[in-house]
Protein backbone atom coordinates (compact mmCIF):
# COMPACT_ATOMS: atom_id res chain seq x y z
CA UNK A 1 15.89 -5.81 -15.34
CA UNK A 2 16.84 -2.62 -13.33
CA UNK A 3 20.36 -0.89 -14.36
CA UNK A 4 22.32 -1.71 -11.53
CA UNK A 5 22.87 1.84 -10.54
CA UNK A 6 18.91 2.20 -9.61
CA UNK A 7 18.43 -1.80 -8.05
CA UNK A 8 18.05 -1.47 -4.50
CA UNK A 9 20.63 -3.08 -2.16
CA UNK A 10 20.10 -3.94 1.14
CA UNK A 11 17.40 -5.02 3.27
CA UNK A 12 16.89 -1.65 4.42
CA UNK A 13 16.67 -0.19 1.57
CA UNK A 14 14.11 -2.60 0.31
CA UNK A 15 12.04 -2.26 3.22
CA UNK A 16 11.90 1.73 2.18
CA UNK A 17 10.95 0.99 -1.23
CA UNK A 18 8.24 -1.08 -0.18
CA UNK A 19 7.31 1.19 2.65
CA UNK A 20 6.88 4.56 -0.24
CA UNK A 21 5.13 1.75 -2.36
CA UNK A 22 2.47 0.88 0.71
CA UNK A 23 2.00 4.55 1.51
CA UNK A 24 1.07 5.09 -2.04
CA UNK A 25 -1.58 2.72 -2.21
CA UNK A 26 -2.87 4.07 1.38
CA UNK A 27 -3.39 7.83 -0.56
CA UNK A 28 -5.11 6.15 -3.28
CA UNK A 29 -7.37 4.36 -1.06
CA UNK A 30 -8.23 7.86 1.19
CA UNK A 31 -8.75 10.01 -2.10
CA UNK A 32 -11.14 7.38 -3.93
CA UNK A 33 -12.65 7.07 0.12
CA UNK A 34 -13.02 11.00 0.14
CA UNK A 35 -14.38 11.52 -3.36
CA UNK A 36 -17.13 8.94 -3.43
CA UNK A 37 -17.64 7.96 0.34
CA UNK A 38 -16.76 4.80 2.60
CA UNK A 39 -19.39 2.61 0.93
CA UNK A 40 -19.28 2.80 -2.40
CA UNK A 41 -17.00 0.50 -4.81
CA UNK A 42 -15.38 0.43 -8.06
CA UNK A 43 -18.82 -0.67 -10.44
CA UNK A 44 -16.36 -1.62 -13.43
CA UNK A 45 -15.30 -4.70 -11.47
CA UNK A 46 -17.21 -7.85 -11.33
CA UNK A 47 -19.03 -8.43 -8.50
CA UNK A 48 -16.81 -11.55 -6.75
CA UNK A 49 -13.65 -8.77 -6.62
CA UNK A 50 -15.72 -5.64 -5.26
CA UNK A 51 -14.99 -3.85 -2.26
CA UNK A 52 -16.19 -1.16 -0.49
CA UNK A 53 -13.75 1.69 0.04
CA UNK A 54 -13.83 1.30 3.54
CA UNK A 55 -12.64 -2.50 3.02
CA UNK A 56 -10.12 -1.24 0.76
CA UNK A 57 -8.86 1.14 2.90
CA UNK A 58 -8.36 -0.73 5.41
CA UNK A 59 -6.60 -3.74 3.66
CA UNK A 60 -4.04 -0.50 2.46
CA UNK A 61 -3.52 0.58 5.98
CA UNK A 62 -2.91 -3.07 7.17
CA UNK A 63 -0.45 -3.75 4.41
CA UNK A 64 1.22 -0.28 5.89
CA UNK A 65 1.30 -1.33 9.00
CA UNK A 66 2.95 -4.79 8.12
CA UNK A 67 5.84 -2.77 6.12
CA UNK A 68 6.35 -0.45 9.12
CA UNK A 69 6.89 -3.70 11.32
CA UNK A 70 9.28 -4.90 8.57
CA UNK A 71 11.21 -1.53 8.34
CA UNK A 72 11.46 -1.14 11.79
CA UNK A 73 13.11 -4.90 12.56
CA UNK A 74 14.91 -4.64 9.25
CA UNK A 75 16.95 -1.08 10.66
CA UNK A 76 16.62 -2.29 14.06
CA UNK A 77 14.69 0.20 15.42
């Protein structure tokens, strides 16, 4: 359990966290996308949970997208 000084309060503040969270997952995505190329995939997986980088990529910047919505109702913008 987080210390309560560091637990996030507030919907706002949640929808940050979540939003530096997505955007983290959106630079993985681009760096493994811009070392190995849009089609290739992660060969250590099994083959039912592959993905090309491209998919991956773009399931990242559609979870961003979703958390920007949220952010955006959540401080009103």
């Amino acid at each position: 359990m987080a210390h309560e000084q560091f637990r996030q309060h507030g919907s706002v503040e949640k929808a940050l966290a979540h939003l530096v969270e997505e955007m983290g997952e959106v630079m993985a995505a681009v760096g493994k996308t811009q070392r190995f190329g849009l089609e290739s995939y992660n060969p250590l997986l099994p083959p039912e949970q592959r993905e090309t980088n491209e998919q991956w990529l773009r399931r990242e910047v559609d979870d961003l997208k979703l958390t920007i919505a949220k952010l955006e109702s959540e401080a009103g913008w």
